[in-house]
Protein backbone atom coordinates (compact mmCIF):
# COMPACT_ATOMS: atom_id res chain seq x y z
CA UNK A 1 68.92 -12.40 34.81
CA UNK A 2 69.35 -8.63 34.12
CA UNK A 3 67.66 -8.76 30.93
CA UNK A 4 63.38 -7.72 30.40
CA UNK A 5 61.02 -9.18 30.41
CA UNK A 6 60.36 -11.29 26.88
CA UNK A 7 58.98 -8.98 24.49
CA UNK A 8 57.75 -9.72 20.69
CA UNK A 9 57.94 -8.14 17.36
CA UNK A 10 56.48 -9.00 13.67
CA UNK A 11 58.95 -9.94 11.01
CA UNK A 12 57.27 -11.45 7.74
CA UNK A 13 58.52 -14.68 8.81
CA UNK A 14 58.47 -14.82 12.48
CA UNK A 15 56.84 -13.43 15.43
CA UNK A 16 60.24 -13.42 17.40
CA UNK A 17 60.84 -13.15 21.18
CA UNK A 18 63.79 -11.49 22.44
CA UNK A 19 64.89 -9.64 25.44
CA UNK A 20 66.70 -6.50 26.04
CA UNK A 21 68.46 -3.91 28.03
CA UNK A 22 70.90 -1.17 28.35
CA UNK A 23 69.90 2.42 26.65
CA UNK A 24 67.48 2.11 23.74
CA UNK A 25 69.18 5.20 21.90
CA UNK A 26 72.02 3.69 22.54
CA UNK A 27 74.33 1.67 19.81
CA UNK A 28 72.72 -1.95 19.30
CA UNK A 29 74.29 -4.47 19.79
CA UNK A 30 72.18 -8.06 18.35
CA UNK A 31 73.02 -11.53 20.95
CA UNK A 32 72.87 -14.11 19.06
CA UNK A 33 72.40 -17.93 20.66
CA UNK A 34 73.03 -20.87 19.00
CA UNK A 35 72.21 -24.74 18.97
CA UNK A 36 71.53 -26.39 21.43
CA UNK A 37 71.28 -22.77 23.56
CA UNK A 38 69.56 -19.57 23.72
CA UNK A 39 69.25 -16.44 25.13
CA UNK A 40 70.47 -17.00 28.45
CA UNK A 41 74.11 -18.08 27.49
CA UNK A 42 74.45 -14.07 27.74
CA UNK A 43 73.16 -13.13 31.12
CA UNK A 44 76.57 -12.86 32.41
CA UNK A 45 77.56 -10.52 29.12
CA UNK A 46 74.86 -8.03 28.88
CA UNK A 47 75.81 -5.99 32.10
CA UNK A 48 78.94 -5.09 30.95
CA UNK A 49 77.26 -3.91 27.49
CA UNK A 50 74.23 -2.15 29.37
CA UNK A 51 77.02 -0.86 31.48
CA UNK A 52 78.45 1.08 28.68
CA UNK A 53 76.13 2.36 27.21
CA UNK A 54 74.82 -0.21 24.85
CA UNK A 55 71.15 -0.89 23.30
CA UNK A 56 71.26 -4.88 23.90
CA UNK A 57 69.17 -7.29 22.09
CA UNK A 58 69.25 -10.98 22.36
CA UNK A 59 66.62 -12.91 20.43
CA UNK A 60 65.49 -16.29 20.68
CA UNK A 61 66.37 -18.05 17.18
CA UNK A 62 63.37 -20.09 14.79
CA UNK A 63 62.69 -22.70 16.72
CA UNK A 64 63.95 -21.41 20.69
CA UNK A 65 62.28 -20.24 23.24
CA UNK A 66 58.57 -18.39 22.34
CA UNK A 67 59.72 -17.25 19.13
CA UNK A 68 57.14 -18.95 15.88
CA UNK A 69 56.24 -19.55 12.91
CA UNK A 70 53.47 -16.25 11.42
CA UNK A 71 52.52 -18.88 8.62
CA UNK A 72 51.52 -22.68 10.18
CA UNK A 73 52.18 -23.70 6.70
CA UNK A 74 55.61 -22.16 6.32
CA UNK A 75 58.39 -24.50 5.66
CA UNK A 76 60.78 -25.12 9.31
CA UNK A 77 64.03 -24.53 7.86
CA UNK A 78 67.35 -24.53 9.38
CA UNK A 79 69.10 -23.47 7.04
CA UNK A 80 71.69 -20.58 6.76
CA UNK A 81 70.40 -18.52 4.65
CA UNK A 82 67.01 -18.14 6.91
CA UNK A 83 68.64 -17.33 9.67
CA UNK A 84 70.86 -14.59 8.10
CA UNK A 85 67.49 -13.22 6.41
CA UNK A 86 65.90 -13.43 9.83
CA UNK A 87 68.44 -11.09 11.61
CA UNK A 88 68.27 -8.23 9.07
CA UNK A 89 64.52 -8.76 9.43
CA UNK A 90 64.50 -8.06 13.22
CA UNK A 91 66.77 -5.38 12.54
CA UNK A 92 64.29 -3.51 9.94
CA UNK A 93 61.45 -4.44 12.42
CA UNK A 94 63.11 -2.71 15.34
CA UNK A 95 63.83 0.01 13.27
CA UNK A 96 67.55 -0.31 14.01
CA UNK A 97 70.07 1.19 10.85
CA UNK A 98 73.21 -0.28 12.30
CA UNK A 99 75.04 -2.94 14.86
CA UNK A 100 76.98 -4.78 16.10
CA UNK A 101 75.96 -8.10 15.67
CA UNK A 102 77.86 -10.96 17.90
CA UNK A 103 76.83 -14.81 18.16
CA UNK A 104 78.26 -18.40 17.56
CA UNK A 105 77.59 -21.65 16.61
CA UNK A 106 74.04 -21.01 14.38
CA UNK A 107 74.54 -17.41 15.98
CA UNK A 108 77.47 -16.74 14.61
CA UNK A 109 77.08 -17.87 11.29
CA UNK A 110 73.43 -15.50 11.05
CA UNK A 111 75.85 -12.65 12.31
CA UNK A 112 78.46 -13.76 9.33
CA UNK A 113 76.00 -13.52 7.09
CA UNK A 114 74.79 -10.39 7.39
CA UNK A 115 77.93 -9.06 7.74
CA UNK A 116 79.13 -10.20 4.09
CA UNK A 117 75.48 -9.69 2.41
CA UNK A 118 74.75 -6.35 4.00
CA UNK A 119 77.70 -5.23 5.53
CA UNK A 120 76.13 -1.00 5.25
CA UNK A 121 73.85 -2.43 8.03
CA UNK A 122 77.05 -3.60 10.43
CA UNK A 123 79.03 -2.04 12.67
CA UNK A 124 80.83 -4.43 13.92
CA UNK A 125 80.77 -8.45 14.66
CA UNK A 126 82.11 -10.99 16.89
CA UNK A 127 81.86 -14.06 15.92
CA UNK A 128 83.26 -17.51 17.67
CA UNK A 129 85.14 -19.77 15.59
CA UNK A 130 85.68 -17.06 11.93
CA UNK A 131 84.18 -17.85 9.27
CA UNK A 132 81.38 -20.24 9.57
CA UNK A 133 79.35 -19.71 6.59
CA UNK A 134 78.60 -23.45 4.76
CA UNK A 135 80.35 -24.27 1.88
CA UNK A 136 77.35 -26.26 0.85
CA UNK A 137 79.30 -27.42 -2.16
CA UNK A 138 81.91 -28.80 -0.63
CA UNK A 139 80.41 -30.29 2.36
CA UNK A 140 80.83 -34.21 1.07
CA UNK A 141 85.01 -33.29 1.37
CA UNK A 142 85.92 -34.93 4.74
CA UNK A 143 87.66 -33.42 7.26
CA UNK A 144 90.50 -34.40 9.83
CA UNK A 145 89.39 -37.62 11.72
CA UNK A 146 89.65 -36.58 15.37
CA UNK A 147 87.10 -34.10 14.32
CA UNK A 148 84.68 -36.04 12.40
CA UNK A 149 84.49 -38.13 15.39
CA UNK A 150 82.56 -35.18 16.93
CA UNK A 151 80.26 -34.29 14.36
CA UNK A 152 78.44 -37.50 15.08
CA UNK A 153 75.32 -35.99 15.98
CA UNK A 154 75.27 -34.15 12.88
CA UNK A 155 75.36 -37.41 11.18
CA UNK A 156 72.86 -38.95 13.68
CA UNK A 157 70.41 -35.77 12.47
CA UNK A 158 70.54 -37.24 9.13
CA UNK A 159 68.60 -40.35 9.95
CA UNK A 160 64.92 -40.54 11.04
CA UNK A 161 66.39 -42.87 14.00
CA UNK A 162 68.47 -39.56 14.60
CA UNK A 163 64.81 -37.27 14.49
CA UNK A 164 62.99 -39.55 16.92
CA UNK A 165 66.13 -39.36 19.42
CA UNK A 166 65.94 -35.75 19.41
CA UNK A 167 62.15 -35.48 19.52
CA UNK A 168 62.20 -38.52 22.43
CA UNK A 169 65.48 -37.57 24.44
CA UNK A 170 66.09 -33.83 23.42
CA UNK A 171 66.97 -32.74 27.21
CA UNK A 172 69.07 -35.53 27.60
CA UNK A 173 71.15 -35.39 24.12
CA UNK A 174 71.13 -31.42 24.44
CA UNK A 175 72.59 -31.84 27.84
CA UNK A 176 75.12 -34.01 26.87
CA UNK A 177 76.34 -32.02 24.14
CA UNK A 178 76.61 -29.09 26.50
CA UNK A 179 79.07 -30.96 28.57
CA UNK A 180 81.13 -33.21 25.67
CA UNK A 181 80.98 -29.64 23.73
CA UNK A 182 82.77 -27.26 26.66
CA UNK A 183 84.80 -30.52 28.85
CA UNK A 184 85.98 -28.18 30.97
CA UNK A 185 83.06 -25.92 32.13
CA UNK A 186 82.43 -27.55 35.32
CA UNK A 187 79.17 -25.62 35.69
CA UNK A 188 77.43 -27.06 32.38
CA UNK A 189 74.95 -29.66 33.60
CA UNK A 190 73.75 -27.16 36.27
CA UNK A 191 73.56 -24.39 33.72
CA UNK A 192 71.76 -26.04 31.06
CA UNK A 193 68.04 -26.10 32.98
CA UNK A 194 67.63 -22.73 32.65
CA UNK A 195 68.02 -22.69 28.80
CA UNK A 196 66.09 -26.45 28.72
CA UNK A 197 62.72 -25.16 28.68
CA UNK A 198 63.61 -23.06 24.78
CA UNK A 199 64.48 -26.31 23.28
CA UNK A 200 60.54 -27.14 23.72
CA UNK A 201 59.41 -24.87 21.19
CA UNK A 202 57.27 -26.80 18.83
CA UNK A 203 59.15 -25.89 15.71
CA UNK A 204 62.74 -26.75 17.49
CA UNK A 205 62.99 -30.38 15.56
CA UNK A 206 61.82 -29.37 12.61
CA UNK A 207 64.14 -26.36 12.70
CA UNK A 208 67.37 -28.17 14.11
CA UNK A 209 66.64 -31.72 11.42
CA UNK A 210 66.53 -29.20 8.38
CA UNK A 211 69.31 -27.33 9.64
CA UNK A 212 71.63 -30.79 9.88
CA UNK A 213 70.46 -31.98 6.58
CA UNK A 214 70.08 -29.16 3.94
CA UNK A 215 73.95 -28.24 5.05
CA UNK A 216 74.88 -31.34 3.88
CA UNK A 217 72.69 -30.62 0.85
CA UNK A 218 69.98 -33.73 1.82
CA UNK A 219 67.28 -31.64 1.86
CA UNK A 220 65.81 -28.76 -0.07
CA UNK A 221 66.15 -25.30 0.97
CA UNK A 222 63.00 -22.86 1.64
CA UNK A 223 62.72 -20.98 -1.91
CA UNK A 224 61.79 -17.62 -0.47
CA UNK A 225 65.84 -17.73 0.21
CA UNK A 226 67.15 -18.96 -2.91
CA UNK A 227 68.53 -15.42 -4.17
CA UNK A 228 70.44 -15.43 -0.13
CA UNK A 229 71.79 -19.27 -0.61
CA UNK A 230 73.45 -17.97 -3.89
CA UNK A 231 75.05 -15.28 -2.38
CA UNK A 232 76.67 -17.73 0.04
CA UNK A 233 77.56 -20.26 -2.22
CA UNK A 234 80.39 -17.55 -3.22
CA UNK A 235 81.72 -17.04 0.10
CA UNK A 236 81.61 -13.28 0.08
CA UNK A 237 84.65 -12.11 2.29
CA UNK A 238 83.56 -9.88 5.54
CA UNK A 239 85.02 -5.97 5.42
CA UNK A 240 83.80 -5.14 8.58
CA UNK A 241 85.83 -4.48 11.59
CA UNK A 242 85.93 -8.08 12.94
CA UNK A 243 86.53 -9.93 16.41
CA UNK A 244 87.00 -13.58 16.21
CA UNK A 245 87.13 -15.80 19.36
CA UNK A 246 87.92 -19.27 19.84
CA UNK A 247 87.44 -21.66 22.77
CA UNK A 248 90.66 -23.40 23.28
CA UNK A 249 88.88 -26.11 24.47
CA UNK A 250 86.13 -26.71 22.05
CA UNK A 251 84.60 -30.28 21.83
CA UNK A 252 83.51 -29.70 18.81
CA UNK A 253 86.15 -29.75 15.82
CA UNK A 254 88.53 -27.83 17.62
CA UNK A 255 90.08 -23.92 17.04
CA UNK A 256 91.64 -23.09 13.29
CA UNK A 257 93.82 -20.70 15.07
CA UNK A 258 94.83 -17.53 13.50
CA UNK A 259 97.39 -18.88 10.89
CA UNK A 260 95.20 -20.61 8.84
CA UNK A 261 95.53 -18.68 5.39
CA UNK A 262 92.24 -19.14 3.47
CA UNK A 263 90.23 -18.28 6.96
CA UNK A 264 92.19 -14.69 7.40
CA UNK A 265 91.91 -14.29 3.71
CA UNK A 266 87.94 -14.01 4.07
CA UNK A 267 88.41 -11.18 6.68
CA UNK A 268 89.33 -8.17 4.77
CA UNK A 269 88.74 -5.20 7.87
CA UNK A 270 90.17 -4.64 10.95
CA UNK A 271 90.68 -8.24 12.60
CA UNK A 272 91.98 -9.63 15.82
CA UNK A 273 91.53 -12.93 16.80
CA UNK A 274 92.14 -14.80 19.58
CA UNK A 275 91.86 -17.98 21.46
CA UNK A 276 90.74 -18.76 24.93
CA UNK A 277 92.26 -21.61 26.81
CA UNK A 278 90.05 -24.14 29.01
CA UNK A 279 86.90 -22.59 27.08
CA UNK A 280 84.55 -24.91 25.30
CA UNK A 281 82.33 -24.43 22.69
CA UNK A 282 79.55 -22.03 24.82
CA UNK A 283 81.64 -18.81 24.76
CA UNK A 284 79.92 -16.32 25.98
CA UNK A 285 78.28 -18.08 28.93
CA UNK A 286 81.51 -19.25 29.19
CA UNK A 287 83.69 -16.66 29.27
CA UNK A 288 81.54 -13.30 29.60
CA UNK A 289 83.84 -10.68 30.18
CA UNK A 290 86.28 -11.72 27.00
CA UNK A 291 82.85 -12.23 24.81
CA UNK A 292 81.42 -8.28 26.36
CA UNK A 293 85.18 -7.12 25.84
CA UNK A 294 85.21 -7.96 22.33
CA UNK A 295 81.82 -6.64 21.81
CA UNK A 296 83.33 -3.09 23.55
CA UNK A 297 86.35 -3.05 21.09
CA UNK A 298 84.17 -2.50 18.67
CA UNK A 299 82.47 1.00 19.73
């Protein structure tokens, strides 16, 4: 592990761990993990970054690692809007102007939205799998059935049986999603120990049921991002310069590829995409050098 050691800074929501390296006056760059992950799925990508130059920052997400709660009363949302609001309030408590913000799965879509909502405060972003912002509004539409068939734990979520399997069997149901999600990483059941031990923080149900159901508009958002959720709602196109990946083999839904017309049409910058074959969901613990590559094309 090449990153620091965990550090801590005040945001009015969180007190959130992260870790960092490379120059610190150098160009940030913001890592950002998603479910069922964290930080580590970008040991193998942050040497290239630090490498070059870079000022790299990979937090641990509400509800990861040592990252909590400032308010024990606060609601323990999911949802999207608090985890856009949450990067560009780690980016105002580090004092940092402008990045490049990269991530995927609940990553990804916190690095999407800040992209659209504040794009004067991006440089650049990578994001696996385009466009994932929620179209709350449309999430009862059903999708193709060979993909449904994998969003079964999202459905599972939305039951309290589904809440006590996670709280009673969350190693062995996170596990198993790491493997099902990337079927061809052969190293995923001897990877995911080393990211087990962030899907203990206290809030991390909480977090991760909210998340499940207020996406599929079951549950109430957190007020305090109200003004945020309406901004999504009108799925704002991204104008910054853009780098989307795909794993070819991702177990969950599969890749849009790039000639899917209403995707591109929500990228209005400089865009590449591409897709990597054999890769699974976990793309940048996955495939490092093509995640720190696209990063670099950015600069």
């Amino acid at each position: 592990m090449s990153f620091s050691e965990v550090v801590r800074v005040s945001t009015p929501m969180l007190e959130v761990a992260y870790q960092e390296a490379g120059d610190p006056g150098g160009l940030p760059v913001v890592l950002l993990h998603g479910f069922p992950y964290d930080v580590r799925a970008y040991d193998g990508v942050e040497p290239t970054l630090a490498d070059a130059g870079l000022r790299v920052i990979a937090p641990y997400l509400r509800g990861y690692g040592e990252t909590r709660f400032r308010d024990p009363e606060a609601v323990r949302s999911g949802q999207q809007a608090a985890l856009g609001q949450d990067l560009l309030e780690l980016m105002d408590a580090l004092e940092i102007e402008r990045a490049i913000v990269a991530g995927y799965d609940w990553g990804g879509r916190a690095a999407c939205i800040a992209a659209a909502l504040w794009p004067e405060r991006v440089h650049g972003l990578v994001t696996v799998d385009g466009y994932n912002m929620q179209d709350i509004a449309h999430s009862g539409e059903p999708t193709k059935p060979e993909w449904e068939a994998t969003y079964w734990y999202q459905y599972y979520f939305h039951s309290e049986r589904g809440r006590e399997g996670l709280e009673r069997n969350r190693d062995e149901l996170c596990e198993y999603l790491w493997r099902t999600w990337s079927p061809e990483w052969a190293d995923a059941a001897a990877a995911f120990p080393a990211s087990a031990a962030s899907l203990h923080n206290p809030d991390f149900v909480d977090v991760v049921i909210h998340s499940y159901r207020h996406r599929f508009g079951l549950v109430a958002g957190d007020p305090r991002y109200d003004a945020v959720e309406a901004r999504i709602a009108q799925q704002p196109v991204i104008s910054v310069p853009t780098v989307v990946l795909e794993g070819g083999a991702d177990g969950v839904g599969g890749p849009r590829g790039a000639d899917d017309p209403e995707e591109r049409a929500l990228f209005t910058g400089a865009y590449q995409h591409r897709v990597l074959p054999g890769i699974g969901h976990n793309v940048p613990q996955e495939a490092p050098a093509d995640f720190a590559a696209a990063v670099l094309e950015l600069v």
